[in-house]
C-alpha atoms as a PDB file:
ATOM      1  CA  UNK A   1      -8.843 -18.035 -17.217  1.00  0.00           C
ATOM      2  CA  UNK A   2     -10.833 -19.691 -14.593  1.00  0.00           C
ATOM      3  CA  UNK A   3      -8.109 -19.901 -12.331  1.00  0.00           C
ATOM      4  CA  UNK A   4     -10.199 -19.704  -9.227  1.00  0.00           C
ATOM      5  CA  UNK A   5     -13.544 -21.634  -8.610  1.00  0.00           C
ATOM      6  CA  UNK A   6     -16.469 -19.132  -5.960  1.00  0.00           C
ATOM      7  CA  UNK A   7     -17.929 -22.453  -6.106  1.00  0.00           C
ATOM      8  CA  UNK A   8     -15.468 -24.833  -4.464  1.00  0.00           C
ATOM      9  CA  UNK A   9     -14.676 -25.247  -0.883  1.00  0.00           C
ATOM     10  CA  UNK A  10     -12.346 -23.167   1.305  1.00  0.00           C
ATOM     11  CA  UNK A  11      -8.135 -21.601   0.256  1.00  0.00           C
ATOM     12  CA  UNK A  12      -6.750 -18.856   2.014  1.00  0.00           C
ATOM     13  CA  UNK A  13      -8.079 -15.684   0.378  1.00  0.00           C
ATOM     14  CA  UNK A  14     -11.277 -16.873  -0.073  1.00  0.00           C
ATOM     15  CA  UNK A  15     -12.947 -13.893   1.180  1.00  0.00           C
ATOM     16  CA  UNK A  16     -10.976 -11.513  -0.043  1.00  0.00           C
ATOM     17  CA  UNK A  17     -11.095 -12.592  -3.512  1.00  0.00           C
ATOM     18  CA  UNK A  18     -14.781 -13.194  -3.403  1.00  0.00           C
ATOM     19  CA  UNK A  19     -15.374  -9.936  -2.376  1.00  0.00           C
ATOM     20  CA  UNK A  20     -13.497  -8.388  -5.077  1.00  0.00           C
ATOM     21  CA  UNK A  21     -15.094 -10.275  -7.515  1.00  0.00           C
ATOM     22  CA  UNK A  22     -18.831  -9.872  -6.659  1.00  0.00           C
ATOM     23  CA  UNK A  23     -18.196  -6.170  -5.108  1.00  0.00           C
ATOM     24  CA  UNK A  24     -15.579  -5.202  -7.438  1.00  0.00           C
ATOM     25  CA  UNK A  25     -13.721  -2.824  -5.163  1.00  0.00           C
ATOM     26  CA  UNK A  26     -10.019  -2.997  -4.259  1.00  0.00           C
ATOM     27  CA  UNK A  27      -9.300  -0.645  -1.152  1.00  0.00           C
ATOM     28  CA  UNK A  28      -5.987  -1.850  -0.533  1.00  0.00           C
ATOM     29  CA  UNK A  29      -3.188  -2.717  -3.017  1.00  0.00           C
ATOM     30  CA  UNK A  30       0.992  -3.505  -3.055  1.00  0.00           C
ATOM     31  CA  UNK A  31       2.570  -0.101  -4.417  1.00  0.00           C
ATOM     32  CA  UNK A  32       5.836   1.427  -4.753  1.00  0.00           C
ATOM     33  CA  UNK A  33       7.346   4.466  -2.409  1.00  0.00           C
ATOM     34  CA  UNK A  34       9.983   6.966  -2.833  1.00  0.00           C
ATOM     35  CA  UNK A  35      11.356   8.830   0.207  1.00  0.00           C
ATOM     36  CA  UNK A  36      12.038  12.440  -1.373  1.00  0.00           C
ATOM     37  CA  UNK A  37      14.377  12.774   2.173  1.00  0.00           C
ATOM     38  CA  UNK A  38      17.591  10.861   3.411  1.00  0.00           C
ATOM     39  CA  UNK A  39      16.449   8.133   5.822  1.00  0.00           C
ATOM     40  CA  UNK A  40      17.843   7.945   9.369  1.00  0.00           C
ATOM     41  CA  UNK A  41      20.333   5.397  10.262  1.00  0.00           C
ATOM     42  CA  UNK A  42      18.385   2.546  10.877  1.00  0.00           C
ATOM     43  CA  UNK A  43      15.798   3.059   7.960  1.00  0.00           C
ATOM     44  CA  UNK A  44      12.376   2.517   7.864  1.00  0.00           C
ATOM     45  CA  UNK A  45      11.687  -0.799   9.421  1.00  0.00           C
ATOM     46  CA  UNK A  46       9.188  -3.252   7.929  1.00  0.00           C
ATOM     47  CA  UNK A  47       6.128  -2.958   9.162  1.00  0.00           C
ATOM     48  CA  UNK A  48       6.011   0.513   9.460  1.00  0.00           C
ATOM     49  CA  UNK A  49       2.727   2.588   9.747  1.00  0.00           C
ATOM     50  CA  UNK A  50       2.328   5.083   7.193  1.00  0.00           C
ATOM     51  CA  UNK A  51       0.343   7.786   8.232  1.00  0.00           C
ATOM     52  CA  UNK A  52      -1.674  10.989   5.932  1.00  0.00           C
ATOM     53  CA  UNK A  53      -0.371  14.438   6.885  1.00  0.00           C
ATOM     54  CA  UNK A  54      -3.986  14.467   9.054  1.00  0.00           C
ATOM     55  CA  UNK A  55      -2.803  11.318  11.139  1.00  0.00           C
ATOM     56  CA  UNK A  56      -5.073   8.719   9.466  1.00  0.00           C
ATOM     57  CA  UNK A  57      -3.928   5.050   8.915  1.00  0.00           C
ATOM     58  CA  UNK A  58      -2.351   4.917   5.184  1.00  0.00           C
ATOM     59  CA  UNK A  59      -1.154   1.476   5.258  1.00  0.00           C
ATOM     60  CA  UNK A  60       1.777  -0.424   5.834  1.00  0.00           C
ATOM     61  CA  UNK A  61       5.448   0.175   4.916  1.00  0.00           C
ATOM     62  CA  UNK A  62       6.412  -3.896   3.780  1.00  0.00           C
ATOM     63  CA  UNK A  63       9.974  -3.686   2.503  1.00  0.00           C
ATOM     64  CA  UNK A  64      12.564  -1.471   1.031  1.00  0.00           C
ATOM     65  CA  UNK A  65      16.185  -0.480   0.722  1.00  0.00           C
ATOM     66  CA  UNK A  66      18.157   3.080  -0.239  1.00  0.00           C
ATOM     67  CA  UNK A  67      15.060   5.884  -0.909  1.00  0.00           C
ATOM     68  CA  UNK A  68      13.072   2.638  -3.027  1.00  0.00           C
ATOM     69  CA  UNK A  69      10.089   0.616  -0.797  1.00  0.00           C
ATOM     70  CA  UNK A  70       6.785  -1.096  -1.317  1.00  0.00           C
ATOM     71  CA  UNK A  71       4.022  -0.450   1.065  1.00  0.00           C
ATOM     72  CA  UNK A  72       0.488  -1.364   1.191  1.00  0.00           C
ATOM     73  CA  UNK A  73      -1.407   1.308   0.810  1.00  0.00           C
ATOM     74  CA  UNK A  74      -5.423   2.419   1.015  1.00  0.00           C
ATOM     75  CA  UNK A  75      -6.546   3.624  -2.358  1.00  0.00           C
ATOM     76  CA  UNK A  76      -8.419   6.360  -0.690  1.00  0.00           C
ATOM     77  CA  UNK A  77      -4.934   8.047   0.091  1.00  0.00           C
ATOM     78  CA  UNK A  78      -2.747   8.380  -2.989  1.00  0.00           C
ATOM     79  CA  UNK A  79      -3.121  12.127  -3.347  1.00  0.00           C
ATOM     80  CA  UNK A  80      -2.746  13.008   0.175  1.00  0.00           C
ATOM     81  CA  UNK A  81       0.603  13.903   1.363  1.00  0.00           C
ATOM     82  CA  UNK A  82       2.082  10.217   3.275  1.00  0.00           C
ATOM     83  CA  UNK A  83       4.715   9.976   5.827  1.00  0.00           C
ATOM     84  CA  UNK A  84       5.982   7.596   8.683  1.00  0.00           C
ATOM     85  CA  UNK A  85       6.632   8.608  12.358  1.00  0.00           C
ATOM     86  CA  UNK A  86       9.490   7.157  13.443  1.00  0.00           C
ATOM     87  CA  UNK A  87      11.972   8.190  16.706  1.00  0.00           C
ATOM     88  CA  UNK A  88      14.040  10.251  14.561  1.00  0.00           C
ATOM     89  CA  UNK A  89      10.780  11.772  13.166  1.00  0.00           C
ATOM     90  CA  UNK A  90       8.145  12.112  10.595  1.00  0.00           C
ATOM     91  CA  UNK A  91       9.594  11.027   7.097  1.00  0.00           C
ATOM     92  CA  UNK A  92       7.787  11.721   4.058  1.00  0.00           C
ATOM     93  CA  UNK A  93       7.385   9.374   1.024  1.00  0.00           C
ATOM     94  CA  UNK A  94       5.181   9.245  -1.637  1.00  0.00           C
ATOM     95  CA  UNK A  95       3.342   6.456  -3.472  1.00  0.00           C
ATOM     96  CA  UNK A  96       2.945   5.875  -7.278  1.00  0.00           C
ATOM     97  CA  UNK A  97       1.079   4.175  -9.186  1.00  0.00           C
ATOM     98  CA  UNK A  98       2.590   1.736 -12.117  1.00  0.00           C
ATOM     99  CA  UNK A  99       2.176   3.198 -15.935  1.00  0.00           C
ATOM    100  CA  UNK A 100       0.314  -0.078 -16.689  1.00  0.00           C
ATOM    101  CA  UNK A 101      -2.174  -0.064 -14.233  1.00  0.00           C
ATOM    102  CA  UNK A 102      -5.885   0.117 -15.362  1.00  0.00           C
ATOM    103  CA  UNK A 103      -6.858   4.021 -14.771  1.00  0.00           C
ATOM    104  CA  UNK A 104     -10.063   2.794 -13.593  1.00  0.00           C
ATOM    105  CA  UNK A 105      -8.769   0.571 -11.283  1.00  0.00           C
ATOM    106  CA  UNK A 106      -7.275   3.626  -9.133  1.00  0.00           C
ATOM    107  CA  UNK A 107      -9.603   6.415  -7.420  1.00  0.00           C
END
């Protein structure tokens, strides 16, 4: 579609978008949570972290409302079990992937 130019001067993304073009690797992408649990009170707040069950970074929780978010996420860590630590305590979630995404494009 030639929407962008990797020839042209510099737009915010540049990098990011060049890399994924010439490495063709996505690490990081927008995805949709669940949270199987009731959420305290307050909720989860934006900006969350979301952690593995090991403790590793996951990503970012970004928005959400009711037991529905969006968080980026690390590729890496779709199959591992996700949560966030908050003061009330650890609450799980889990990520999924959209029925139209590329299989390739997740691994």
């Amino acid at each position: 579609m030639n929407g962008i130019s990797f020839t042209k001067g510099c737009y915010i993304g540049q990098e990011l978008t060049a890399r994924t073009h010439h490495m063709g690797v996505i690490r990081k992408r927008l995805l949709p949570v669940s949270f199987p649990e009731p959420l305290p009170g307050g909720g989860v707040p934006e900006g969350a972290q979301i952690l593995t069950g090991a403790g590793k970074r996951a990503g970012t929780f970004r928005a959400g409302r009711g037991e529905l978010g969006i968080a980026l996420l690390r590729l890496a860590h779709l199959g591992e079990p996700l949560c966030v630590p908050l003061a009330a305590g650890r609450v799980k979630l889990s990520a999924a992937t959209p029925h139209w995404w590329p299989k390739a494009a997740v691994k």
